[in-house]
Protein backbone atom coordinates (compact mmCIF):
# COMPACT_ATOMS: atom_id res chain seq x y z
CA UNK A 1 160.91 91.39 134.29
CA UNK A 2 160.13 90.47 130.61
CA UNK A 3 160.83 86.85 131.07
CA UNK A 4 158.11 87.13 134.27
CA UNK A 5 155.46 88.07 132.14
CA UNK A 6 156.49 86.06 129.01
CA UNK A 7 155.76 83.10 131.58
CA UNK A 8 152.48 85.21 132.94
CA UNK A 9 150.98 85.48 129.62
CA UNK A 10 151.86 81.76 128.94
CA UNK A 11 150.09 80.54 132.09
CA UNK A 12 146.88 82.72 130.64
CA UNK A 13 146.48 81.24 127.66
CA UNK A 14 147.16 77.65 128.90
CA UNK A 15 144.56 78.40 131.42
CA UNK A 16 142.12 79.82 128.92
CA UNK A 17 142.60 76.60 126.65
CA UNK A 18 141.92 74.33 129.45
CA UNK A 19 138.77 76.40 130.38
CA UNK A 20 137.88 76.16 126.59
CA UNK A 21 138.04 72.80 126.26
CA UNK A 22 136.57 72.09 129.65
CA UNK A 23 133.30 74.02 128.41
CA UNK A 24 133.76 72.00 125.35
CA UNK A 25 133.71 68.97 127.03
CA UNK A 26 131.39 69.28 129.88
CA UNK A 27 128.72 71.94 127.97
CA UNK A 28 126.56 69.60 126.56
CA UNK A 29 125.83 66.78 129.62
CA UNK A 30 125.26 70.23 131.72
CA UNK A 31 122.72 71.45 129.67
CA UNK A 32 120.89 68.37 130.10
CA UNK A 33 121.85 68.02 133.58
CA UNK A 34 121.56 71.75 135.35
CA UNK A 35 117.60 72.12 134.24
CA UNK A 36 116.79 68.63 135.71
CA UNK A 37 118.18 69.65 139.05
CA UNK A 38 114.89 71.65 140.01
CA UNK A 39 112.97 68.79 139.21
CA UNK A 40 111.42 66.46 142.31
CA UNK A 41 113.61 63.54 143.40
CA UNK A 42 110.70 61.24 141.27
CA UNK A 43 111.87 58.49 138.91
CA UNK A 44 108.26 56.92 138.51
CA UNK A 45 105.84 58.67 136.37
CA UNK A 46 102.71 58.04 135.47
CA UNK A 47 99.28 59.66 133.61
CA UNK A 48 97.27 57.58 135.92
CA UNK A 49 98.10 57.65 139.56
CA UNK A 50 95.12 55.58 141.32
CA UNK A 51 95.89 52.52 138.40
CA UNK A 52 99.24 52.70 136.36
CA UNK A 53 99.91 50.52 133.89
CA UNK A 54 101.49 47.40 135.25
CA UNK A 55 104.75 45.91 134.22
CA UNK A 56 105.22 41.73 134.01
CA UNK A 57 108.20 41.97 131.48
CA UNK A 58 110.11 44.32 133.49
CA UNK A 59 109.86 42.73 136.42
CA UNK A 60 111.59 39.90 135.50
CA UNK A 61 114.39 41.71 133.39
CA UNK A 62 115.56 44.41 136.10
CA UNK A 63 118.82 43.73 137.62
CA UNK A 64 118.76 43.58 142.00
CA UNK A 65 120.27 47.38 142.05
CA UNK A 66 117.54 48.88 140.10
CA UNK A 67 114.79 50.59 141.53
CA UNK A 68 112.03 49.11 142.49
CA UNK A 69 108.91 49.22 140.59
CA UNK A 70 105.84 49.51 142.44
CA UNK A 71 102.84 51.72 142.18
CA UNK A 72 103.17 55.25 144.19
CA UNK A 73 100.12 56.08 146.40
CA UNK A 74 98.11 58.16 144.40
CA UNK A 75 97.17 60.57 147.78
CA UNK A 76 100.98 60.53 149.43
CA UNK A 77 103.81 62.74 148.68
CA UNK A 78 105.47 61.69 145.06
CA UNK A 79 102.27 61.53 143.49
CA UNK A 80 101.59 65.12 145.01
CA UNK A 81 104.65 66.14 143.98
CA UNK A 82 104.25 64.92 140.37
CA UNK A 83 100.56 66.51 139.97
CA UNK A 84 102.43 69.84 141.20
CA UNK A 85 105.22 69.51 138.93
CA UNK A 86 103.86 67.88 136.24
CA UNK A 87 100.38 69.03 135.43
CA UNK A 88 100.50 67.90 131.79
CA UNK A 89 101.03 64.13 132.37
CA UNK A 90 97.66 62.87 132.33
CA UNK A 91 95.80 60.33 130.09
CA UNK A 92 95.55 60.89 126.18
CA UNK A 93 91.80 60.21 124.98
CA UNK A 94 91.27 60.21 121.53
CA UNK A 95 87.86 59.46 119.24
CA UNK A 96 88.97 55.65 117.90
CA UNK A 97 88.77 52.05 118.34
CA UNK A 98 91.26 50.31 120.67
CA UNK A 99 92.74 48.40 118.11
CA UNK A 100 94.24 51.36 116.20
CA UNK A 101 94.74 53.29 118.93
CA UNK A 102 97.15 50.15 119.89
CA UNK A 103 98.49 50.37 116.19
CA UNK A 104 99.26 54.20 116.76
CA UNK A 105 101.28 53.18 120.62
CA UNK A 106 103.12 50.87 119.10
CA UNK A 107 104.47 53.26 116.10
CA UNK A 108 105.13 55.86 118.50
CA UNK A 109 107.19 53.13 120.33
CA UNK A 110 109.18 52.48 117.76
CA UNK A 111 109.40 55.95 116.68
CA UNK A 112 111.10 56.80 119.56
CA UNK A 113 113.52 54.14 119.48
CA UNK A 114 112.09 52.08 122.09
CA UNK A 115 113.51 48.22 122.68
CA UNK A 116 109.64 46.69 122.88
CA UNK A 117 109.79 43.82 125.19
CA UNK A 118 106.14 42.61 124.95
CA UNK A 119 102.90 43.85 123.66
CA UNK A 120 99.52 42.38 124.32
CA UNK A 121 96.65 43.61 121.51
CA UNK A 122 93.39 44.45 122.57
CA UNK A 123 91.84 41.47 121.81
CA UNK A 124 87.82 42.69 121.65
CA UNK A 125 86.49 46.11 121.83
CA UNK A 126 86.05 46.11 125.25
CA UNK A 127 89.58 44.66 126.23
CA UNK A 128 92.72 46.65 127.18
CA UNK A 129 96.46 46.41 125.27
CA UNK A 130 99.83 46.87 126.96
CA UNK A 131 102.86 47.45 125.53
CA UNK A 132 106.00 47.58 127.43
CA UNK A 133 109.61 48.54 126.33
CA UNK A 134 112.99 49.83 127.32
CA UNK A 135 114.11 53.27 126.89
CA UNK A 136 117.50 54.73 127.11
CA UNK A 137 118.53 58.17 128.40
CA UNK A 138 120.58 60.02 125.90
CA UNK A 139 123.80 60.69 127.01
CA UNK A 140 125.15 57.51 129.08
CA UNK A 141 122.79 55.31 128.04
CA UNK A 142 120.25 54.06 131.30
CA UNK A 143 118.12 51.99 130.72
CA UNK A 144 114.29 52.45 131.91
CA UNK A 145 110.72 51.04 131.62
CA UNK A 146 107.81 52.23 129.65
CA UNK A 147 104.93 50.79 130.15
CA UNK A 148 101.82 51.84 127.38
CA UNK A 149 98.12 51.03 127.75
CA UNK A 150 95.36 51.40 125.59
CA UNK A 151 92.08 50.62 126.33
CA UNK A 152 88.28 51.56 125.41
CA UNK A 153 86.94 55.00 127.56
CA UNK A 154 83.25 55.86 127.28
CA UNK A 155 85.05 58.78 125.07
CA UNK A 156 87.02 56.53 122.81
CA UNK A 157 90.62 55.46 123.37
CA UNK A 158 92.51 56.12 126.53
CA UNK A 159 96.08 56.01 126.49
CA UNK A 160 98.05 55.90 129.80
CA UNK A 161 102.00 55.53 130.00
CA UNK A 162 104.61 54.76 133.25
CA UNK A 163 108.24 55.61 132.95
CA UNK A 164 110.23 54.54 135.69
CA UNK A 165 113.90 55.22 135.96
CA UNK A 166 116.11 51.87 136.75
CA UNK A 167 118.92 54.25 138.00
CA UNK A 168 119.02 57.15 140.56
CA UNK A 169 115.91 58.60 143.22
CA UNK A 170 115.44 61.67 140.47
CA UNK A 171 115.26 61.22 136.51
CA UNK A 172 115.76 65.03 136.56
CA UNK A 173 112.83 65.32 134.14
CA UNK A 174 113.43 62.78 131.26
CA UNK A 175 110.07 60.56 132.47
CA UNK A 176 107.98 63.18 131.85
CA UNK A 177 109.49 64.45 129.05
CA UNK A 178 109.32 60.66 127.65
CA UNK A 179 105.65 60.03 128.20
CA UNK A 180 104.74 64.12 126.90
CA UNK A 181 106.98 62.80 123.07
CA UNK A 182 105.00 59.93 123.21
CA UNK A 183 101.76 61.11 123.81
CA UNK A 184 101.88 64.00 121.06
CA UNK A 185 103.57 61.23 118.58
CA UNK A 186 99.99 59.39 118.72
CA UNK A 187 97.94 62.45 118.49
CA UNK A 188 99.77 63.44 115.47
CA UNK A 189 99.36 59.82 113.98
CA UNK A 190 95.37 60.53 114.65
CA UNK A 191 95.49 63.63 113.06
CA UNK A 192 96.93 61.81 109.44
């Protein structure tokens, strides 16, 4: 009878140690991974949905199995579903001239660790610069597109970023939470 629960106790504890380390383990990607699950299956985001920013660079450097990059209809049912569940991802405007609103994208790029794969300044006033880069989730390392453009608004500067997920139908909220660093990275570098 003593020997029985000798080996009872035993089997608790190695089963409490494996549970341990399991949550050990597996606690941090679930973190990450359990809020994105009641986000839409979207893994193309955009501030502007009638005219995203365009991507030349990254059409050439996506491997076949990625997914493909083309605009979403601004009136069908992912862009619906973003405006619902992303309110808050919509142009940046800011009181400056293109060219250092460019200056400020292109720090906030690189703030962020971004790999920039092209940029094109705003050559006059009136003109528009694009920046376009790879990003990579944190934990297993996917790579995606970012797209930033900056161009003159009759209120200044408008800023507009796309984030589109190479891997997987749903980016379980990383896009938006992407373009939203971004975006407050260049308002803070206006407010200096």
């Amino acid at each position: 009878m003593v020997v029985t629960w000798m080996h009872v106790i035993r089997g608790f504890r190695y089963a409490f140690s494996a549970t341990f380390l399991s949550l050990l383990v597996l606690g941090p990607p679930g973190v990450t991974l359990v809020p994105g699950l009641a986000m839409p299956a979207i893994h193309d985001l955009s501030t502007d949905l009638a005219d995203p920013p365009r991507f030349t660079v990254a059409l050439l450097d996506r491997p076949e199995w990625a997914n493909v990059i083309e605009p979403a209809n601004p009136d069908g049912a992912v862009a619906a579903a973003q405006r619902q569940f992303y309110p808050d991802i919509v142009p940046l405007v800011l009181q400056m001239q293109p060219e250092e609103g460019f200056e400020f994208a292109m720090r906030a790029a690189t703030e962020l660790g971004w790999q920039i794969t092209a940029s094109i300044e705003p050559p006059l006033p009136e003109a528009e610069g694009q920046i376009e880069a790879i990003a990579h989730t944190d934990i297993i390392r996917f790579d995606d597109d970012v797209a930033i453009r900056v161009r003159r608004d009759e209120n200044g500067t408008r800023f507009d970023i796309r984030s589109v997920s190479r891997f997987g139908r749903s980016d379980l909220g990383r896009n938006a939470a992407r373009i939203r660093a971004a975006l407050n990275l260049i308002e803070q570098f206006s407010d200096e």
